[in-house]
Protein backbone atom coordinates (compact mmCIF):
# COMPACT_ATOMS: atom_id res chain seq x y z
CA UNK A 1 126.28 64.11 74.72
CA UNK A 2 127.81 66.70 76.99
CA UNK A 3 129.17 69.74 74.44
CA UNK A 4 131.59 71.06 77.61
CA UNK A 5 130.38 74.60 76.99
CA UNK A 6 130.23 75.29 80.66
CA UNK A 7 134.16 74.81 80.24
CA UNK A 8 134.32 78.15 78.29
CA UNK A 9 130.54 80.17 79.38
CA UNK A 10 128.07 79.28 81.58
CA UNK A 11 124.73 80.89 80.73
CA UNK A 12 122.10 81.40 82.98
CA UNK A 13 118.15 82.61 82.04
CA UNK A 14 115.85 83.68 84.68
CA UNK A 15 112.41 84.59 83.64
CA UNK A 16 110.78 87.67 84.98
CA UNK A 17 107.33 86.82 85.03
CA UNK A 18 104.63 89.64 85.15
CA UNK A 19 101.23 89.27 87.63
CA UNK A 20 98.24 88.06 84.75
CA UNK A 21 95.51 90.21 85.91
CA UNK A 22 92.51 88.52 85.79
CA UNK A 23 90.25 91.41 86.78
CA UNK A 24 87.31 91.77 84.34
CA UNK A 25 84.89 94.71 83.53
CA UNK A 26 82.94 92.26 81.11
CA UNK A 27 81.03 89.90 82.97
CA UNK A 28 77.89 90.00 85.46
CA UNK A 29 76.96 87.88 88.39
CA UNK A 30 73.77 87.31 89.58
CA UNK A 31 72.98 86.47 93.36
CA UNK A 32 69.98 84.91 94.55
CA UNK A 33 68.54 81.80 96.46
CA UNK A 34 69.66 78.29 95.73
CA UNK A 35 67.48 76.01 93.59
CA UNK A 36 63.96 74.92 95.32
CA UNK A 37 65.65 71.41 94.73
CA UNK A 38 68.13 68.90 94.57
CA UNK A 39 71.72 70.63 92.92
CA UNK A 40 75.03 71.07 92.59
CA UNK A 41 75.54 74.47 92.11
CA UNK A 42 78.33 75.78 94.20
CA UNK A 43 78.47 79.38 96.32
CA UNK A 44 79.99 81.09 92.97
CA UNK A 45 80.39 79.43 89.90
CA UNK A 46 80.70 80.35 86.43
CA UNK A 47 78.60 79.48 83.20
CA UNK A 48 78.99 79.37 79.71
CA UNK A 49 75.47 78.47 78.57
CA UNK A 50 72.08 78.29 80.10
CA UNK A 51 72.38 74.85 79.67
CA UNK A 52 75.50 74.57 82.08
CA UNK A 53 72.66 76.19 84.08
CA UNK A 54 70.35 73.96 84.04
CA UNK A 55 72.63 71.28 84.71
CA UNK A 56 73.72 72.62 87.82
CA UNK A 57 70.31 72.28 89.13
CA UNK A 58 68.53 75.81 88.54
CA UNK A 59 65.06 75.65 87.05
CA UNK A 60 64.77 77.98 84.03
CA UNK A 61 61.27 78.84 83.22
CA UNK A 62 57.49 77.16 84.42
CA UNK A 63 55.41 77.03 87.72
CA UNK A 64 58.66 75.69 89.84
CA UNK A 65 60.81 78.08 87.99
CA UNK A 66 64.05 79.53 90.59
CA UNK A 67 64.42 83.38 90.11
CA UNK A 68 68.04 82.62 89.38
CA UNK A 69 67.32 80.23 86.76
CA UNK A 70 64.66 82.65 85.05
CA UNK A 71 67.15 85.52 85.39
CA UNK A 72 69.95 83.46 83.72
CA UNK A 73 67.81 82.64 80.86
CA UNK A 74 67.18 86.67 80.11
CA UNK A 75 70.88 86.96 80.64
CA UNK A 76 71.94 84.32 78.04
CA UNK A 77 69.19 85.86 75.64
CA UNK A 78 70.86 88.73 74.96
CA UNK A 79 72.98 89.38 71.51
CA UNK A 80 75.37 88.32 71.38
CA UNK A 81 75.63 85.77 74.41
CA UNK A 82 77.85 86.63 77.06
CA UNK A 83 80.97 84.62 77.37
CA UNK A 84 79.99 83.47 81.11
CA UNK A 85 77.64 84.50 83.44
CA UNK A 86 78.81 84.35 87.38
CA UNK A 87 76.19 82.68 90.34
CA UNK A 88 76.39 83.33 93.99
CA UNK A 89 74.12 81.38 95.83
CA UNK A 90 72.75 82.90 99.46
CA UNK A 91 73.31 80.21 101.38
CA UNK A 92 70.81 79.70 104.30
CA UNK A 93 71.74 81.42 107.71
CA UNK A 94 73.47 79.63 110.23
CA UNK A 95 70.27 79.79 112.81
CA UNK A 96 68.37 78.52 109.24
CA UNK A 97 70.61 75.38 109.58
CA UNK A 98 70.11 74.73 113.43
CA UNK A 99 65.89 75.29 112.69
CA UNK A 100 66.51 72.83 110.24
CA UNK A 101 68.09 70.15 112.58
CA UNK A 102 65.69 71.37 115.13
CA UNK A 103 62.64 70.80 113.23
CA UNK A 104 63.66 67.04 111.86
CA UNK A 105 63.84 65.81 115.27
CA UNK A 106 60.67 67.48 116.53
CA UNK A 107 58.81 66.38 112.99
CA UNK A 108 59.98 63.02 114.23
CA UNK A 109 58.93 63.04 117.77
CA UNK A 110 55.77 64.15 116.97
CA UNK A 111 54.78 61.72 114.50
CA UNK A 112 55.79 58.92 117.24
CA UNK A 113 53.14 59.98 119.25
CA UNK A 114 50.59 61.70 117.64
CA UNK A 115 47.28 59.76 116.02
CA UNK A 116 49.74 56.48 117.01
CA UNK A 117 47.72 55.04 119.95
CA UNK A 118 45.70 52.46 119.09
CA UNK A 119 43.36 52.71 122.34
CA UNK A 120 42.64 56.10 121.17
CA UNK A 121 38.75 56.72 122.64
CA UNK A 122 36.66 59.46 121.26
CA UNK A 123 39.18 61.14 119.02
CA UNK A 124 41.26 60.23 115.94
CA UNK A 125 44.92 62.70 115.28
CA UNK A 126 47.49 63.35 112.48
CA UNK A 127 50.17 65.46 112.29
CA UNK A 128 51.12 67.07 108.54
CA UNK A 129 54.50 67.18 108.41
CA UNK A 130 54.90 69.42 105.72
CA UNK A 131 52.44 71.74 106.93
CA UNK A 132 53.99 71.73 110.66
CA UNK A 133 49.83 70.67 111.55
CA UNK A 134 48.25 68.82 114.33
CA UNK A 135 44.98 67.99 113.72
CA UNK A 136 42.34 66.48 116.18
CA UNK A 137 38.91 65.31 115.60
CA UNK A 138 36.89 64.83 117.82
CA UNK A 139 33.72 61.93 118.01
CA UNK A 140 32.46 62.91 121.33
CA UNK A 141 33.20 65.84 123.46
CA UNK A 142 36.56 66.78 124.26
CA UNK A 143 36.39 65.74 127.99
CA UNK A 144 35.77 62.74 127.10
CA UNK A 145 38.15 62.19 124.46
CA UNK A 146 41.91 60.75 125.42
CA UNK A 147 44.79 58.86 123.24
CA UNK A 148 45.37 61.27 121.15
CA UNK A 149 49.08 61.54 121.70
CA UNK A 150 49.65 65.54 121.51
CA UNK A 151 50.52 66.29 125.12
CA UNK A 152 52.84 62.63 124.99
CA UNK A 153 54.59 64.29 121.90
CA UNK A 154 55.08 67.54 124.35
CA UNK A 155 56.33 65.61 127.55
CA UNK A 156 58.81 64.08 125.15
CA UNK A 157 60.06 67.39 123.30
CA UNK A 158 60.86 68.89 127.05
CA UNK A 159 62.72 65.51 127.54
CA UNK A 160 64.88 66.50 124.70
CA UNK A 161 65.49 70.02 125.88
CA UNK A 162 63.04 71.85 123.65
CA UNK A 163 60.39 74.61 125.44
CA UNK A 164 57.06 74.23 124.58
CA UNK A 165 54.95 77.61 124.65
CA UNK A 166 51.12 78.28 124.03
CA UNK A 167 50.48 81.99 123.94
CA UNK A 168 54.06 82.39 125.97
CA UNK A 169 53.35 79.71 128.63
CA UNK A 170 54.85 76.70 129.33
CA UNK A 171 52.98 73.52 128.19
CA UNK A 172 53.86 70.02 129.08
CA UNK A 173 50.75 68.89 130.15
CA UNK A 174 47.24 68.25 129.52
CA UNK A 175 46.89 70.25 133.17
CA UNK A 176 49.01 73.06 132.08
CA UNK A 177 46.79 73.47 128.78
CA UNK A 178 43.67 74.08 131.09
CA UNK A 179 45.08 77.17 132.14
CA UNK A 180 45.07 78.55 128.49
CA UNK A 181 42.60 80.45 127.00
CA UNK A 182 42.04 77.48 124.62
CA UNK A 183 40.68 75.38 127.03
CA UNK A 184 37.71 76.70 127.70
CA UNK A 185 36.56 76.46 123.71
CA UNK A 186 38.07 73.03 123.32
CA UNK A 187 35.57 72.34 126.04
CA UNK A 188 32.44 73.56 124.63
CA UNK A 189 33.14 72.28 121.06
CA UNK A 190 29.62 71.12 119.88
CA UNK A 191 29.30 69.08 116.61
CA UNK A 192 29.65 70.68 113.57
CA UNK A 193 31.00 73.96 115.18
CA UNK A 194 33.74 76.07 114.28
CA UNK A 195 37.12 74.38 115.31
CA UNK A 196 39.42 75.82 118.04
CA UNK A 197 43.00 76.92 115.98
CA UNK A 198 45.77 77.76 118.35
CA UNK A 199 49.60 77.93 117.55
CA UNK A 200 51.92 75.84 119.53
CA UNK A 201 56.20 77.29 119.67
CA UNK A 202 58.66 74.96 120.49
CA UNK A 203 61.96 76.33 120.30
CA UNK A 204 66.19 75.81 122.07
CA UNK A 205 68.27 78.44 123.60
CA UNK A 206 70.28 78.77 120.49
CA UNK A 207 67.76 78.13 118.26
CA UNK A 208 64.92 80.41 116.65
CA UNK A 209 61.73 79.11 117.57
CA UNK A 210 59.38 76.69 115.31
CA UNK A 211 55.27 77.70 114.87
CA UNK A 212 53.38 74.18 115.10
CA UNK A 213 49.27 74.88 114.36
CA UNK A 214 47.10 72.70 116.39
CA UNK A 215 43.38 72.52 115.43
CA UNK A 216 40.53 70.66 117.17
CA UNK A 217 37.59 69.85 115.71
CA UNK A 218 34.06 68.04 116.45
CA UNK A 219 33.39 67.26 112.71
CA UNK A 220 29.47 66.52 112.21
CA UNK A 221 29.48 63.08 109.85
CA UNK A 222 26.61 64.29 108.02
CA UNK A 223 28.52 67.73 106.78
CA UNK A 224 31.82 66.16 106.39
CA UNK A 225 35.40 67.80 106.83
CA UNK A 226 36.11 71.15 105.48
CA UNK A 227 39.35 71.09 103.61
CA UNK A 228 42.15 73.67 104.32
CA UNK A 229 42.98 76.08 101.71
CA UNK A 230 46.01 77.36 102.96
CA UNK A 231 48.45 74.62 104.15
CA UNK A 232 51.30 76.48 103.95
CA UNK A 233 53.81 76.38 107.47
CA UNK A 234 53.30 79.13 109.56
CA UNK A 235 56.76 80.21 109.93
CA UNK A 236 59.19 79.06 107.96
CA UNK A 237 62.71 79.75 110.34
CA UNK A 238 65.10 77.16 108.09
CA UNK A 239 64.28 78.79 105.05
CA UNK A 240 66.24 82.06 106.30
CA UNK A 241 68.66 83.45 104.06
CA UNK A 242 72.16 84.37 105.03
CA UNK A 243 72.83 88.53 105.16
CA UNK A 244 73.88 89.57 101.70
CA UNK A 245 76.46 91.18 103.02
CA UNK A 246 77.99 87.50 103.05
CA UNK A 247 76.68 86.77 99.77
CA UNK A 248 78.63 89.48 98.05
CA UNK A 249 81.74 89.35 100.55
CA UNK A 250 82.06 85.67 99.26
CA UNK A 251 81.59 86.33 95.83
CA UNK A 252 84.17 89.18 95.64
CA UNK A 253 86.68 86.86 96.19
CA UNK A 254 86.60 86.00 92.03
CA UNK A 255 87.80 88.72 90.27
CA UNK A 256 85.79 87.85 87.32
CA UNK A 257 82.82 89.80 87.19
CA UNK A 258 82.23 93.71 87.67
CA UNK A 259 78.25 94.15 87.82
CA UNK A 260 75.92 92.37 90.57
CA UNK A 261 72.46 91.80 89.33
CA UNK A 262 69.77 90.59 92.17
CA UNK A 263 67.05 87.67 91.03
CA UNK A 264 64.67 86.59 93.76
CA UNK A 265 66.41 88.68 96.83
CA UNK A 266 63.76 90.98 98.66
CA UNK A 267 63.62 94.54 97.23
CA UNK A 268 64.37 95.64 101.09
CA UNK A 269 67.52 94.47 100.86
CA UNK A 270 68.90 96.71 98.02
CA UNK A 271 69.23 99.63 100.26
CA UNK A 272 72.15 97.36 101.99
CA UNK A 273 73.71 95.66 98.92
CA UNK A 274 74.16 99.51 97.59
CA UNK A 275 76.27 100.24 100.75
CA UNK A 276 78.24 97.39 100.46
CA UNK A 277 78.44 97.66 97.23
CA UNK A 278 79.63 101.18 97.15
CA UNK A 279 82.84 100.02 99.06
CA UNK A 280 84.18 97.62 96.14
CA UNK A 281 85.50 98.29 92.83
CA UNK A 282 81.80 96.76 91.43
CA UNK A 283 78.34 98.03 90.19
CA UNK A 284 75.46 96.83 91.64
CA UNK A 285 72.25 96.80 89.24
CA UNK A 286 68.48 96.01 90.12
CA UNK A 287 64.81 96.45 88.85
CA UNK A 288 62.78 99.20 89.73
CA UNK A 289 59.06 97.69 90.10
CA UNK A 290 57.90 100.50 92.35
CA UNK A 291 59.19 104.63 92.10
CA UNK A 292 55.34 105.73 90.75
CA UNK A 293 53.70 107.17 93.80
CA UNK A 294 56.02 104.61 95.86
CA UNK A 295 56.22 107.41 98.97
CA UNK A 296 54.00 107.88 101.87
CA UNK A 297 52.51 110.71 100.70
CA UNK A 298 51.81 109.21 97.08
CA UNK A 299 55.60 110.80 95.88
CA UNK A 300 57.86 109.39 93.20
CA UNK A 301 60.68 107.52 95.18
CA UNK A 302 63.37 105.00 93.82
CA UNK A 303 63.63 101.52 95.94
CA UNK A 304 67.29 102.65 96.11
CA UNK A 305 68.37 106.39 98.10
CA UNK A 306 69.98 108.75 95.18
CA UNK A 307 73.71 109.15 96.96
CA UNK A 308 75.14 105.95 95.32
CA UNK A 309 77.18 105.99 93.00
CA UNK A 310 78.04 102.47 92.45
CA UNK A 311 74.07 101.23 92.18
CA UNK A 312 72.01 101.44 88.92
CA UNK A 313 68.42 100.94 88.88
CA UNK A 314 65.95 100.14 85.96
CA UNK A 315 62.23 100.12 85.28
CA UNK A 316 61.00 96.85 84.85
CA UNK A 317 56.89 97.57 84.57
CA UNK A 318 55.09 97.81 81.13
CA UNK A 319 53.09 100.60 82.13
CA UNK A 320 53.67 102.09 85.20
CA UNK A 321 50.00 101.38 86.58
CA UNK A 322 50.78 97.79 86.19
CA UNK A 323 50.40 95.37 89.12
CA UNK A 324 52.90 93.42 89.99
CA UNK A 325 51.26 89.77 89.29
CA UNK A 326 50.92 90.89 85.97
CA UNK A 327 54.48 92.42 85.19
CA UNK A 328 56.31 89.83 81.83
CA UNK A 329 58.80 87.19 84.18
CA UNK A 330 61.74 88.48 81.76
CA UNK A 331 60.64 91.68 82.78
CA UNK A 332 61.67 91.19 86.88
CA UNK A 333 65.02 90.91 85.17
CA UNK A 334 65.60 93.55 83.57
CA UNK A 335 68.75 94.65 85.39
CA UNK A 336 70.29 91.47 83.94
CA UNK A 337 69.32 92.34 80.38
CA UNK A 338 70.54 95.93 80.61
CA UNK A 339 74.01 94.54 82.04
CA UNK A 340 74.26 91.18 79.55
CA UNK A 341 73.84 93.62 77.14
CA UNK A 342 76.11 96.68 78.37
CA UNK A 343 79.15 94.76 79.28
CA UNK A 344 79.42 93.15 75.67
CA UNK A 345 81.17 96.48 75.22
CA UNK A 346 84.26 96.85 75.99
CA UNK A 347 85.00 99.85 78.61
CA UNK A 348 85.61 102.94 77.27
CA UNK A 349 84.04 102.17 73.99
CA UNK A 350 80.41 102.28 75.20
CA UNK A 351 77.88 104.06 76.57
CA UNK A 352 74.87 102.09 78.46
CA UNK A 353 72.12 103.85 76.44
CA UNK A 354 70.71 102.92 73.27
CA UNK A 355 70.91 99.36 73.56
CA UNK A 356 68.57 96.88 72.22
CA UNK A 357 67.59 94.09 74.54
CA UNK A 358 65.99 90.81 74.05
CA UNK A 359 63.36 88.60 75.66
CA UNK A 360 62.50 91.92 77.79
CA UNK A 361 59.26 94.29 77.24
CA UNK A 362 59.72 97.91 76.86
CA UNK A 363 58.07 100.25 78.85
CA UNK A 364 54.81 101.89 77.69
CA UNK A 365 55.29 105.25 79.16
CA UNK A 366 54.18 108.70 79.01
CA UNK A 367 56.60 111.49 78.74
CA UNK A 368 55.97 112.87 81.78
CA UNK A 369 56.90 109.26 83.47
CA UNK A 370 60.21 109.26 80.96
CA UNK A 371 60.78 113.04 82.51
CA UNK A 372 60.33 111.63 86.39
CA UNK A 373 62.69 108.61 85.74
CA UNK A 374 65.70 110.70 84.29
CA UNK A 375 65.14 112.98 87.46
CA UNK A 376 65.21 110.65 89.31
CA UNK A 377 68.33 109.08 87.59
CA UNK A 378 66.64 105.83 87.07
CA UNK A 379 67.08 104.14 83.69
CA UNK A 380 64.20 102.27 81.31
CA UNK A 381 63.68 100.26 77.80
CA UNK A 382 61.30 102.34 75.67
CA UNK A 383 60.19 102.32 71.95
CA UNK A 384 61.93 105.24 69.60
CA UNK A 385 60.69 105.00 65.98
CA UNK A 386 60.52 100.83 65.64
CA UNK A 387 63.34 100.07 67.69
CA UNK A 388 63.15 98.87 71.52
CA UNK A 389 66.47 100.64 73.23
CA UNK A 390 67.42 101.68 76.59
CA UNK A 391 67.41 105.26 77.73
CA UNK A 392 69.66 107.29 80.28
CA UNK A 393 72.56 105.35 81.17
CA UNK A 394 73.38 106.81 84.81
CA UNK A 395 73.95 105.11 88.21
CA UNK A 396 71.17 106.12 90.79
CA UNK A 397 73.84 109.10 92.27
CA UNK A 398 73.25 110.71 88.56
CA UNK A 399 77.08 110.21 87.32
CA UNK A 400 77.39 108.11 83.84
CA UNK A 401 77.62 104.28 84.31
CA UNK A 402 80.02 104.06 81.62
CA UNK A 403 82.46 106.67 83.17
CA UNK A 404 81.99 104.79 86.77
CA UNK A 405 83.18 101.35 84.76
CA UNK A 406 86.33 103.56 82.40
CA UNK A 407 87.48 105.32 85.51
CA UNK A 408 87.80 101.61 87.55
CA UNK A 409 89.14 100.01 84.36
CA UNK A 410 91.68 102.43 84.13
CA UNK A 411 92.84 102.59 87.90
CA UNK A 412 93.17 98.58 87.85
CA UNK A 413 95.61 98.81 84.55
CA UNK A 414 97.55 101.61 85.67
CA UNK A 415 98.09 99.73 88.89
CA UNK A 416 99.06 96.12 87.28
CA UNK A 417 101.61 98.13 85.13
CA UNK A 418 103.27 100.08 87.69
CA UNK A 419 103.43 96.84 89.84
CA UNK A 420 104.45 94.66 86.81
CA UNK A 421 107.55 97.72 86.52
CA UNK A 422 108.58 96.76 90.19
CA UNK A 423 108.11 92.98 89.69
CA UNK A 424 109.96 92.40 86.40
CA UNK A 425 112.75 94.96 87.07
CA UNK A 426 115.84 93.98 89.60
CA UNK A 427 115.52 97.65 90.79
CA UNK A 428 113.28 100.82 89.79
CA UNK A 429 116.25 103.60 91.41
CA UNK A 430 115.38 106.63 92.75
CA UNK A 431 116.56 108.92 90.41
CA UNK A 432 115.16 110.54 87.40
CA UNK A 433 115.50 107.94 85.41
CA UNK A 434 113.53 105.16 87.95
CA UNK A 435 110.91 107.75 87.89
CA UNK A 436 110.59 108.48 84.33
CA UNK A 437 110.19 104.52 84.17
CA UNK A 438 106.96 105.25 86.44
CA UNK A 439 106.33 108.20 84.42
CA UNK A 440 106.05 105.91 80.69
CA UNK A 441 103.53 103.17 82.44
CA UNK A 442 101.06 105.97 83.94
CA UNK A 443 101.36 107.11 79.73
CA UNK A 444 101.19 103.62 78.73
CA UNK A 445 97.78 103.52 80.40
CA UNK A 446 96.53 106.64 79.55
CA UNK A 447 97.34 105.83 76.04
CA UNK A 448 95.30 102.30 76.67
CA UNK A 449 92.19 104.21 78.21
CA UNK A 450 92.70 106.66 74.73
CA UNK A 451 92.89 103.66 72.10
CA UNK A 452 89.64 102.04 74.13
CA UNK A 453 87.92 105.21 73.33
CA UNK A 454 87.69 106.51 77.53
CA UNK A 455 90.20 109.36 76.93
CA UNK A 456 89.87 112.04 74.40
CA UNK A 457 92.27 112.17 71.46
CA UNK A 458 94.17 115.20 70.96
CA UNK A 459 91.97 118.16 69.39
CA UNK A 460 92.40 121.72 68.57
CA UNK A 461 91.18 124.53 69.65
CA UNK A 462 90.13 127.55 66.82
CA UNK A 463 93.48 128.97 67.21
CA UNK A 464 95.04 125.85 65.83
CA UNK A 465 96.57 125.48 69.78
CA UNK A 466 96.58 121.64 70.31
CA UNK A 467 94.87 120.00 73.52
CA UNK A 468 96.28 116.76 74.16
CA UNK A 469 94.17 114.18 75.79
CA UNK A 470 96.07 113.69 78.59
CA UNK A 471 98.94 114.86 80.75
CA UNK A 472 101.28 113.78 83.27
CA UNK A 473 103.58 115.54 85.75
CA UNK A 474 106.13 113.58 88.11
CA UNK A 475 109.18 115.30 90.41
CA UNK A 476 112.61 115.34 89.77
CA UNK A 477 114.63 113.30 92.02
CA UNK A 478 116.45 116.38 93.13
CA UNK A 479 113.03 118.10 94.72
CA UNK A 480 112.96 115.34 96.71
CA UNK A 481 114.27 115.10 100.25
CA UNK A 482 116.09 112.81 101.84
CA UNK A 483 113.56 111.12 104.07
CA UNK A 484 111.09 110.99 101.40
CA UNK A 485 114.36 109.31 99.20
CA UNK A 486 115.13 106.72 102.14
CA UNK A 487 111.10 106.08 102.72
CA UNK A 488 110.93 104.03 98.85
CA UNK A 489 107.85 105.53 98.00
CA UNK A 490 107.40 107.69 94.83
CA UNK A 491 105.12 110.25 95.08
CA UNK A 492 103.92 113.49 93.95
CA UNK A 493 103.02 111.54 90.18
CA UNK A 494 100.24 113.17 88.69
CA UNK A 495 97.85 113.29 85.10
CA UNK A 496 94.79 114.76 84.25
CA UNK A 497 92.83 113.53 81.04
CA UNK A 498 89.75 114.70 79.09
CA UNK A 499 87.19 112.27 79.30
CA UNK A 500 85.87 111.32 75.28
CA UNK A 501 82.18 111.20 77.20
CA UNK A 502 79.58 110.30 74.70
CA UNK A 503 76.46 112.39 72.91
CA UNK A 504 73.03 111.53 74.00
CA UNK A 505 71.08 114.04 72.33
CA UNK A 506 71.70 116.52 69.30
CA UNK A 507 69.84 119.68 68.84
CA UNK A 508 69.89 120.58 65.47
CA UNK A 509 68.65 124.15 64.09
CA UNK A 510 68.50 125.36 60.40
CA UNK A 511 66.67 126.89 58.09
CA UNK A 512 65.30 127.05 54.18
CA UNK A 513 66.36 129.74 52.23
CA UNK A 514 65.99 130.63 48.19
CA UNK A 515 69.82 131.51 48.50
CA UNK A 516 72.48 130.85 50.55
């Protein structure tokens, strides 16, 4: 029942909502290739458990393990678990895609007419599809063998628009092939001798070209046919990976990881996820399995150039004389385990040293190696007394990881609450009093970073003078001129503040005496 109120008052309540930030310094994401099989995993998605992993299609650990799947496992393996652990699949390349079209429908016309004629004389053929093989064997010589389909399956691919190529010529024909220099040895094949092996490209105008290996062979009964070891395509153009470059620029769009860790992705490519890397508010973090005599001239040199200061590299080898097929699988992950560990902290409370990881092996190293890597601003997982902990704690440029991760923590929340000041506030003027407004969130945040343990608290000096941990300066309204007045935009707004830092080594002296 109407109370008639609005007869007397009429009351009305707007909300001033602030932005949520959902920015996070907490969480790592780990880009690599999609799972070897069937899946749904999208482009970036986020998971709670390795299970959740698993269920999205990723293979976690055995012969047909994925590198993403074996990396998530070391991730979720740390203590305690992370919360969620980001994905970005790189997607295959465009000209990948096309290959793959291109090679279904070439797979198919070549199986049509190869080893299909059943007036074949003098030769029998098959064509491995998986291996991208033609094979021909031969029962009498190979003048004198026809029906065997190959040069159908070529007058057909032409038909369809492809280009057929033989050491860069044209080949439609059984004509055109006698200009080759594999004619000549299909011709004087003998029984039992070694077969002629010759590569066959078929490729579009838009489309990378395709490697087909023909072999013919005049098998001797008696011996019987030698099997392949190796049956593995030549070339393998629809497997191509998309740049990372798009990898990254896709998964930047969720704000809800800060540290990229790389599982399966070429160590060549670091070099160029740095860059990018280096442009975004993000850290990038990936095993060293080389530095030790990695340089032409037998030198120590990271995988990663030292003038990054967003990249963070760590050893992954047990000893650094170890070869690579023998280096621990949890191991090739060791940039997750360092992060998963690392970012269980929250900024400004941590330091990335002196961390105990799990399911990882530390590094058996001399202390001349230990010496090289710190020079070299690389961090590693050693032994001190009983307990397995990682050492240095600096990004590849030689600044502190930890004050790379405070000082972008603490732009992103002074920024939401200067923004959150203009959102939720009908006006900020543009007078003292507006700017002091701006003044209290830049000491709001400072005052954050200092309670999170980034900023120094106030100290004092041996005179008893205080240093505070932070300071701000803004102008008066009345400095100001007019045009900067009419332009809206507030500057001049200043602090410094005294980082807290952290201790990574204490050098103690003393001595015994009978008195003090």
């Amino acid at each position: 029942m109407s109370k008639n109120y609005d007869l007397i008052a009429t009351v009305d309540i707007d909300i001033a909502s602030p932005i949520v930030d959902d920015t996070s310094f907490d969480n790592l994401l780990i880009m690599g290739p999609a799972p070897k099989g069937e899946h749904n995993a999208p482009d970036v998605g986020a998971y709670s458990s390795i299970e959740e992993v698993m269920d999205a299609g990723f293979v976690v650990s055995g012969d047909d393990a994925d590198p993403v799947g074996e990396a998530a496992l070391v991730a979720f393996a740390q203590s305690p678990t992370p919360n969620t652990v980001y994905i970005a699949i790189q997607k295959l390349s465009a000209s990948a895609v096309a290959a793959k079209k291109n090679i279904d429908e070439i797979n198919a016309t070549i199986k049509e007419f190869v080893g299909t004629n059943p007036d074949a004389v003098g030769c029998t053929a098959e064509y491995d599809l998986e291996a991208r093989r033609i094979t021909v064997n031969l029962t009498v010589p190979f003048a004198e063998a026809s029906g065997h389909g190959l040069f159908e399956a070529l007058s057909a691919l032409v038909e369809k628009g492809y280009k057929t190529t033989i050491d860069g010529a044209t080949i439609q024909t059984d004509k055109q092939f006698a200009n080759t220099a594999y004619h000549e040895p299909c011709m004087a094949l003998a029984k039992g001798s070694e077969p002629v092996v010759f590569d066959m490209k078929v490729s579009t105008e838009d489309v990378p070209e395709v490697t087909y290996r023909i072999k013919v062979a005049f098998p001797d009964p008696d011996v019987g046919v030698v099997e392949e070891d190796d049956l593995a395509p030549v070339d393998a153009p629809e497997t191509e990976l998309e740049d990372t470059s798009l990898t990254i620029a896709r998964a930047c769009e969720s704000s809800g990881w800060y540290v990229l860790c790389t599982a399966g992705v070429d160590p060549s490519e670091y070099e160029g996820i740095a860059a990018f890397i280096e442009t975004q508010a993000r850290i990038f973090a990936y095993t060293e399995l080389g530095f030790f005599k990695a340089g032409k001239e037998g030198e120590n040199v990271p995988t990663v150039g030292t003038v990054y200061y967003r990249t963070l590299g760590v050893y992954g080898k047990v000893a650094s004389d170890q070869p690579d097929e023998e280096i621990p699988t949890a191991n090739k992950y060791e940039n997750v385990a360092f992060t998963a560990k690392w970012l269980n902290y929250p900024s400004g409370s941590e330091t990335s040293a002196f961390k105990a990881l799990a399911s990882v092996y530390p590094s058996e190293l001399t202390t001349t190696e230990m010496k090289q890597l710190e020079a070299a601003n690389l961090n590693y997982f050693v032994t001190v007394g009983n307990k397995n902990i990682t050492m240095n704690g600096k990004v590849i440029a030689g600044e502190w990881a930890d004050i790379i991760r405070f000082r972008d923590w603490l732009k992103n929340d002074m920024q939401l609450r200067v923004v959150n000041l203009f959102i939720v506030n009908p006006k900020v003027p543009y007078t003292d009093g507006g700017i002091g407004l701006v003044q209290n969130q830049m000491l709001a945040s400072l005052k954050a970073g200092q309670d999170a343990g980034g900023i120094a608290d106030e100290e004092f000096d041996e005179d008893g003078n205080k240093i505070p941990g932070y300071v701000t300066s803004v102008p008066r309204a009345s400095s100001l001129s007019d045009s900067e007045k009419a332009s809206r935009k507030l500057k001049k707004c200043k602090f410094k503040a005294r980082l807290a830092g952290a201790i990574h080594f204490g050098e103690i002296a003393g001595s015994l005496t009978y008195s003090l």
